[in-house]
N, C-alpha and C. Protein backbone atom coordinates (compact mmCIF):
# COMPACT_ATOMS: atom_id res chain seq x y z
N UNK A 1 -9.01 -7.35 -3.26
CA UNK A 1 -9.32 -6.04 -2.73
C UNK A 1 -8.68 -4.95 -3.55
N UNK A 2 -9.17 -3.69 -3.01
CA UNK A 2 -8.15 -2.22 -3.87
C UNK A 2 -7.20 -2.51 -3.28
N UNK A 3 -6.18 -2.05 -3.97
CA UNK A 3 -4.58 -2.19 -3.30
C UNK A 3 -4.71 -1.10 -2.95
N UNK A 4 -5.62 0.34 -3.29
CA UNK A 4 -5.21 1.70 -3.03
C UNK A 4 -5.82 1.88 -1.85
N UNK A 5 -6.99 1.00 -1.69
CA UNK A 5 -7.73 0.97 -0.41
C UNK A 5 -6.85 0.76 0.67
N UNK A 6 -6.30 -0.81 0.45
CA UNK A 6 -5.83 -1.24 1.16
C UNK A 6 -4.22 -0.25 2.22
N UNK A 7 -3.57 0.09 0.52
CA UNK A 7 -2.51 0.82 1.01
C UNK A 7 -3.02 2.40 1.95
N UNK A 8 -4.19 2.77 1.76
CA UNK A 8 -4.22 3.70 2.59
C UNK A 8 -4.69 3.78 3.68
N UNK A 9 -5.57 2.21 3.87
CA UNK A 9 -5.76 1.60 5.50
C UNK A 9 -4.57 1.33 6.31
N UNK A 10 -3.33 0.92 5.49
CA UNK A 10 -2.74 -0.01 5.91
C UNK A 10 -1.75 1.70 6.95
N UNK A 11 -1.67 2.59 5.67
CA UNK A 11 -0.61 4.00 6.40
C UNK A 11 -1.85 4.42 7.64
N UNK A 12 -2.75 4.62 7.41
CA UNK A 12 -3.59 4.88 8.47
C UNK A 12 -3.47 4.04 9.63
N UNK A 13 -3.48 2.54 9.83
CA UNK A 13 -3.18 1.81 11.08
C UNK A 13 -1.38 2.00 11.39
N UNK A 14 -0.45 2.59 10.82
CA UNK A 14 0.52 2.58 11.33
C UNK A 14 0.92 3.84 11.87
N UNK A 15 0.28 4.61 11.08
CA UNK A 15 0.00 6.45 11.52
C UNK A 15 -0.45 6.19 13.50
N UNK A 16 -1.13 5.68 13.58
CA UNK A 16 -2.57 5.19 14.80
C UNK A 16 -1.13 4.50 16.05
N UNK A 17 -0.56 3.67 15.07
CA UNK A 17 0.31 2.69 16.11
C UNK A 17 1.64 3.35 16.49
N UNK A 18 2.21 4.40 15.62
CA UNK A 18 2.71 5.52 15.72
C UNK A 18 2.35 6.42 17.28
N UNK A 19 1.72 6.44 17.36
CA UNK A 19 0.48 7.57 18.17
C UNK A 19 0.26 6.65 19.41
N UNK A 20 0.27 5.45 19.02
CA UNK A 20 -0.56 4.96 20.80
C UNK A 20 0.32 3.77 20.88
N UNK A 21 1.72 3.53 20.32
CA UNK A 21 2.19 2.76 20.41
C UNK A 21 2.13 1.08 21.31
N UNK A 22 1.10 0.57 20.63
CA UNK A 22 0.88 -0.57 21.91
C UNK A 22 1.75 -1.54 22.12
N UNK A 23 1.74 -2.56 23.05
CA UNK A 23 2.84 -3.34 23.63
C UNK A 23 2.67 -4.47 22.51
N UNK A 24 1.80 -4.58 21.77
CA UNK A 24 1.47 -5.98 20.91
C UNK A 24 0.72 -5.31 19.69
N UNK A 25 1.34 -4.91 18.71
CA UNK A 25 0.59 -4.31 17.54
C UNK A 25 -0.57 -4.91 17.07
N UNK A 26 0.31 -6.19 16.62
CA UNK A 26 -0.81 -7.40 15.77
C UNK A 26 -2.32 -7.51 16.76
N UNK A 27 -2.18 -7.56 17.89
CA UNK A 27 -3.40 -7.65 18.43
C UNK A 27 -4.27 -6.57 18.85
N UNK A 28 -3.56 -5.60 18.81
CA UNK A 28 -4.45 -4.34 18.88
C UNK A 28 -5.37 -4.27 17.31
N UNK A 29 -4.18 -4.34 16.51
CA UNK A 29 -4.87 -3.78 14.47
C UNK A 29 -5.76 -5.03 15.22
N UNK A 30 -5.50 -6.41 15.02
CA UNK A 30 -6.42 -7.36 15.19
C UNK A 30 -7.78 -7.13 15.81
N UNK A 31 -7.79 -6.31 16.73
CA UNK A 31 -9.17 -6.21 17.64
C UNK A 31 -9.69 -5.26 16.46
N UNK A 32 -9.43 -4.48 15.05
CA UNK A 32 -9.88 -3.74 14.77
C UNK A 32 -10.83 -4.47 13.44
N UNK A 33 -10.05 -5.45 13.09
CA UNK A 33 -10.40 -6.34 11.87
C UNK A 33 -11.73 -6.66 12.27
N UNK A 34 -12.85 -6.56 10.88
CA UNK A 34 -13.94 -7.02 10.58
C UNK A 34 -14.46 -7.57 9.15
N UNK A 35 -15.55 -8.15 9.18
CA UNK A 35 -15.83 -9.10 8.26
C UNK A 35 -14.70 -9.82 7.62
N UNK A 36 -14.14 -9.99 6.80
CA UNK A 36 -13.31 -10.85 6.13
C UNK A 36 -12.03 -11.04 7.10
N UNK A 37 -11.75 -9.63 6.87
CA UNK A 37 -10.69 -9.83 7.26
C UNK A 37 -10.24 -10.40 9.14
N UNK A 38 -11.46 -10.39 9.55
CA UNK A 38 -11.64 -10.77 10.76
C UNK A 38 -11.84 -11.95 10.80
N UNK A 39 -12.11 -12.32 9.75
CA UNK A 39 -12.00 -14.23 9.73
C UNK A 39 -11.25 -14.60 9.21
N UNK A 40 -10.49 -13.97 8.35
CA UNK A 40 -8.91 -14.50 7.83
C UNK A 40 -7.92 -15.04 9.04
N UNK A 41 -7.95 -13.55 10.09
CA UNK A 41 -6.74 -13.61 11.18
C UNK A 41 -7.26 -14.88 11.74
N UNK A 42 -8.68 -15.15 12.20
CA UNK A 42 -8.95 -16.25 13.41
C UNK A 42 -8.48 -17.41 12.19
N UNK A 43 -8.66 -17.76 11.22
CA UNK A 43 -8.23 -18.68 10.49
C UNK A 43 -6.76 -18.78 10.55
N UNK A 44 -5.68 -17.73 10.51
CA UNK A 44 -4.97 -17.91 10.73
C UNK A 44 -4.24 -18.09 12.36
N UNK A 45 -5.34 -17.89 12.96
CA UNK A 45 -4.52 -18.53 14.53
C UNK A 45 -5.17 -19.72 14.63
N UNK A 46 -6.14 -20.12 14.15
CA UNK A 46 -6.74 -21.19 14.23
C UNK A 46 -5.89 -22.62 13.81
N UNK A 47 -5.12 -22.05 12.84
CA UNK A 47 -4.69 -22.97 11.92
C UNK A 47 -2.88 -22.87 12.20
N UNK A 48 -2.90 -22.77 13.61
CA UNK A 48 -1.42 -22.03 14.13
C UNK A 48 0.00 -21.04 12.97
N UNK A 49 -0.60 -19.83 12.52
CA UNK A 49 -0.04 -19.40 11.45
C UNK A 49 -0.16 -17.85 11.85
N UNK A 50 -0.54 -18.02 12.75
CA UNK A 50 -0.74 -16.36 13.61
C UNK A 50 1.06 -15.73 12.88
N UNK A 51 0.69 -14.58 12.74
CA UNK A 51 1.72 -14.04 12.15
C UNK A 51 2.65 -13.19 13.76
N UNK A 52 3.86 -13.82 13.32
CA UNK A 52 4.84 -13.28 14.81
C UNK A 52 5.53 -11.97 14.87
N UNK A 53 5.36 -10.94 13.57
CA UNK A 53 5.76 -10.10 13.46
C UNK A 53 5.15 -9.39 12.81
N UNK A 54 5.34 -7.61 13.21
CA UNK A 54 3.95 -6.54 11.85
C UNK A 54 4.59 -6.65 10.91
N UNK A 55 6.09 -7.07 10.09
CA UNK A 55 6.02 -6.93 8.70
C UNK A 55 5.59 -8.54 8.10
N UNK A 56 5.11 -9.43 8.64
CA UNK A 56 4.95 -10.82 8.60
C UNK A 56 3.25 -10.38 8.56
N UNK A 57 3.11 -9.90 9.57
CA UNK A 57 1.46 -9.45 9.49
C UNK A 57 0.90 -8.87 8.37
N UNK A 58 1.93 -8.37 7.78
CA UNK A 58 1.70 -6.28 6.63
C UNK A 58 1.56 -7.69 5.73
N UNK A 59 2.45 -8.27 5.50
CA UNK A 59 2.24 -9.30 4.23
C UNK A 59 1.67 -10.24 3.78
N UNK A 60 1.01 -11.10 5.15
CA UNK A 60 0.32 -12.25 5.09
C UNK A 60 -1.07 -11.13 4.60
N UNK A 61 -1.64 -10.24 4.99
CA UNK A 61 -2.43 -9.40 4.96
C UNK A 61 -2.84 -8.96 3.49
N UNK A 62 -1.48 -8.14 2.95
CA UNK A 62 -1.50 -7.99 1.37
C UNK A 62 -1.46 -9.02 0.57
N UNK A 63 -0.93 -10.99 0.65
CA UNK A 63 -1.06 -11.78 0.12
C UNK A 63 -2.82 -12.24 -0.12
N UNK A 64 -3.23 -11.96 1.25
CA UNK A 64 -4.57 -12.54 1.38
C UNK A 64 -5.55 -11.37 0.71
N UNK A 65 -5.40 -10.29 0.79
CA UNK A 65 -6.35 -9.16 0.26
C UNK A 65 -6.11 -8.49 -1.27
N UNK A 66 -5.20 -8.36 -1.92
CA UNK A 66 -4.78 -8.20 -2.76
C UNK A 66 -4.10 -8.74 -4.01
N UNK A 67 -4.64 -8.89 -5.41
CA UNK A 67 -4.29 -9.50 -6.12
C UNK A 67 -2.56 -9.45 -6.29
N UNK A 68 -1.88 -11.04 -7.09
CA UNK A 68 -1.09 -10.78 -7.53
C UNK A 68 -0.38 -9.73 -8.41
N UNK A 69 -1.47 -9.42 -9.35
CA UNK A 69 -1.40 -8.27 -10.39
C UNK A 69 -1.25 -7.18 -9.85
N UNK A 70 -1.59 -6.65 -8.76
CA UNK A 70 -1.60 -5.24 -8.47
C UNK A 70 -0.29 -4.36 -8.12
N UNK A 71 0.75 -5.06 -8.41
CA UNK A 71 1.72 -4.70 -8.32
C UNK A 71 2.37 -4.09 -9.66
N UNK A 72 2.13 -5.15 -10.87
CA UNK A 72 2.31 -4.83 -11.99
C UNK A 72 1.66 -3.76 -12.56
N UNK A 73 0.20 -3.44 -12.57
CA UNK A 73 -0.84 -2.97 -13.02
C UNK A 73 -0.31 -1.47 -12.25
N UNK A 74 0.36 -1.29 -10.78
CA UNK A 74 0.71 -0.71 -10.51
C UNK A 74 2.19 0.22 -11.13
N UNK A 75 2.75 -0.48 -11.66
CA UNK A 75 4.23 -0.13 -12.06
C UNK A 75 3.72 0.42 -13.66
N UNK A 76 2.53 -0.48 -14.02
CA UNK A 76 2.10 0.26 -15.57
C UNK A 76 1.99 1.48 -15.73
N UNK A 77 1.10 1.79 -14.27
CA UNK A 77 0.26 3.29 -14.13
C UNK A 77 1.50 4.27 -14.00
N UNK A 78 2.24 4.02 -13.08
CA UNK A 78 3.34 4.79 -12.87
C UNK A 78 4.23 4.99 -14.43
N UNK A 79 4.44 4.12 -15.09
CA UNK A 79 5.28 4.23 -16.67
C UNK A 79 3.98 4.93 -17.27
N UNK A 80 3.17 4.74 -17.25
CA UNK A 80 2.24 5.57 -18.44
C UNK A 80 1.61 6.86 -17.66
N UNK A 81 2.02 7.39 -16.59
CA UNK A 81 1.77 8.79 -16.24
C UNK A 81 1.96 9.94 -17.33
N UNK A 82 2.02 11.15 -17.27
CA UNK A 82 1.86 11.95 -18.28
C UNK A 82 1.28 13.16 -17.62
N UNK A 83 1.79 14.48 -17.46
CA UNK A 83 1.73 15.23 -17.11
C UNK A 83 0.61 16.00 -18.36
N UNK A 84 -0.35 16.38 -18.19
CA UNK A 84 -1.05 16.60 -19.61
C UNK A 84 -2.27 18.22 -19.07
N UNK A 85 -1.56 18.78 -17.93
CA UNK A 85 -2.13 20.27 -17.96
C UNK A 85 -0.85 20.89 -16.29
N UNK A 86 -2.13 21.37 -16.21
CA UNK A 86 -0.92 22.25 -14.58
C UNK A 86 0.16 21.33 -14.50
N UNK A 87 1.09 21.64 -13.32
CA UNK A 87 2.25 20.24 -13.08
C UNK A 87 1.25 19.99 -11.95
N UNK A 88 1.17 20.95 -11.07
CA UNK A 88 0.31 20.26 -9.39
C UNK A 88 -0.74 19.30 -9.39
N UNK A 89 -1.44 19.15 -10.28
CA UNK A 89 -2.35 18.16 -10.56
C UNK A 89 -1.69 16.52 -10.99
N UNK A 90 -0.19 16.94 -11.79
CA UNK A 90 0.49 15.81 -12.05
C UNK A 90 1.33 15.50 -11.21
N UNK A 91 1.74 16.26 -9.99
CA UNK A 91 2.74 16.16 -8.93
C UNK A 91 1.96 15.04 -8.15
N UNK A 92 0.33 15.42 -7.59
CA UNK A 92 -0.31 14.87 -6.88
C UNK A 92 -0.70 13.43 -7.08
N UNK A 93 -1.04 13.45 -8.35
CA UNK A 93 -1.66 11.91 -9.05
C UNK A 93 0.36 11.09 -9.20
N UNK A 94 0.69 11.58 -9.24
CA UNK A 94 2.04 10.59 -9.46
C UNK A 94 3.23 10.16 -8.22
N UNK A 95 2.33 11.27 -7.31
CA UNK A 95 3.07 10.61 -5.77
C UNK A 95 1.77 9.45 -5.24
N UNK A 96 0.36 9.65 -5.73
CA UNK A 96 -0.12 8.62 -5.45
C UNK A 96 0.28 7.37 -6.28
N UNK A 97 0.79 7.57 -7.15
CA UNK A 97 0.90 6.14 -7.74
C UNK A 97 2.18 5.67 -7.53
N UNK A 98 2.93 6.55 -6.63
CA UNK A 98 4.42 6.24 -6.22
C UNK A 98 3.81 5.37 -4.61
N UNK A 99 3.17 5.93 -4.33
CA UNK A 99 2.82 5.35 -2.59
C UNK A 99 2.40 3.67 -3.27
N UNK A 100 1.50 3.69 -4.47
CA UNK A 100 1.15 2.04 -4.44
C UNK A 100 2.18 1.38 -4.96
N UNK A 101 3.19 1.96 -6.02
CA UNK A 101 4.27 1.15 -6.67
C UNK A 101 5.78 1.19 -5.70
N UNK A 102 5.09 0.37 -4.69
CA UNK A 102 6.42 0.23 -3.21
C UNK A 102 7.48 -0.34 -4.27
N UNK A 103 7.34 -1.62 -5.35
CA UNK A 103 8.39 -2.23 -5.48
C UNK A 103 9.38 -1.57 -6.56
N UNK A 104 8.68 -0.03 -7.02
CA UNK A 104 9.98 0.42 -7.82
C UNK A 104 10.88 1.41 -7.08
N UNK A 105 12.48 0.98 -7.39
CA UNK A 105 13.18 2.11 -7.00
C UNK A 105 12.84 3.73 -7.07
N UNK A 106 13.51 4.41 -6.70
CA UNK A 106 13.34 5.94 -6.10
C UNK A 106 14.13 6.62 -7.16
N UNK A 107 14.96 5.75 -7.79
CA UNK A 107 15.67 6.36 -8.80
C UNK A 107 14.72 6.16 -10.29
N UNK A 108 14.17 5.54 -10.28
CA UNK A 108 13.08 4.84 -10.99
C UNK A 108 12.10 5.90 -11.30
N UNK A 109 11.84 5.89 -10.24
CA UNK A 109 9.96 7.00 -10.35
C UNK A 109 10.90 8.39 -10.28
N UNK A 110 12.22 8.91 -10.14
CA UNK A 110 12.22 10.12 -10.05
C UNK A 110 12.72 10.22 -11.99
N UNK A 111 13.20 9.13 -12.53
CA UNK A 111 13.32 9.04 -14.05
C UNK A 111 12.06 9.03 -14.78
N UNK A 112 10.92 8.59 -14.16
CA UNK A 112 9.19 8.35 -14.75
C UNK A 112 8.94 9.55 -14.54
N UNK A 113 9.16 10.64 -13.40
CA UNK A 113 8.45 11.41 -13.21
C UNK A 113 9.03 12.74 -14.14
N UNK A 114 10.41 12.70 -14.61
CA UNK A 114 10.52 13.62 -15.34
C UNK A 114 10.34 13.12 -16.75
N UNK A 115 10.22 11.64 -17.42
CA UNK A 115 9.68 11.17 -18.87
C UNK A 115 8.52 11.72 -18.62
N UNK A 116 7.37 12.27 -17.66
CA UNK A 116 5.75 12.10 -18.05
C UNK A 116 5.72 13.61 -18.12
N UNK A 117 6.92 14.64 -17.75
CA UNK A 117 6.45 15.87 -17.68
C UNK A 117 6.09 16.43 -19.36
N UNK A 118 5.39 17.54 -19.32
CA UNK A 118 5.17 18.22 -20.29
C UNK A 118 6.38 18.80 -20.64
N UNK A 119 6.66 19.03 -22.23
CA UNK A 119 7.89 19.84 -22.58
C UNK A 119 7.31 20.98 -22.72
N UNK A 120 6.11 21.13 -22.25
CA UNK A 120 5.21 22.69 -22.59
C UNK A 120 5.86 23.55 -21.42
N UNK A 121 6.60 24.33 -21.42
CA UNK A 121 6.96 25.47 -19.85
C UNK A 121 7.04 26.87 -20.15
């Protein structure tokens, strides 16, 4: 799957669970799942592997939908950013690629984000 897809379904169902806080997360998102992914979960209760927790859920989820690579491919995009006109246009595109690259530090992307700026000011 897109990881970007994915990652912005995934803030959207927690935004939602945020908001209507239900007594059983997994089975609420669950009632929401379709096509694939709606046969993944019954496969996984089927096959007693039901996930017992939402960060157990968040992951069995991103294992099953998302390539291995997209993490890397992710951390590329973020190192090869480049600020290359306005900054606001580069502010915007490089907090999105901060939302998909969860696994780099904060000290990390705030060192990427000033290597990609323009020395033009």
């Amino acid at each position: 799957g897109n990881p970007s897809e994915f990652t912005e379904w995934l803030f959207a169902v927690e935004e939602a669970l945020r908001t209507f806080s239900p007594a059983n997360p997994i089975s609420y998102v669950a009632s929401f799942l379709e096509g694939n992914a709606r046969r993944w979960f019954i496969n996984q209760c089927e096959d007693d592997n039901r996930p017992s927790t939402w960060c157990r859920f968040k992951d069995q989820l991103k294992v099953a939908f998302c390539s291995p690579h997209d993490e890397e491919r992710n951390r590329l995009h973020l190192v090869r950013a480049r600020q290359s006109g306005e900054l606001e246009p580069y502010v915007t595109h490089f907090v999105g690629l901060c939302l998909l690259a969860k696994e780099v530090d904060e000290l990390t992307k705030a060192a990427l984000f000033i290597t990609g700026l323009s020395n033009r000011m």
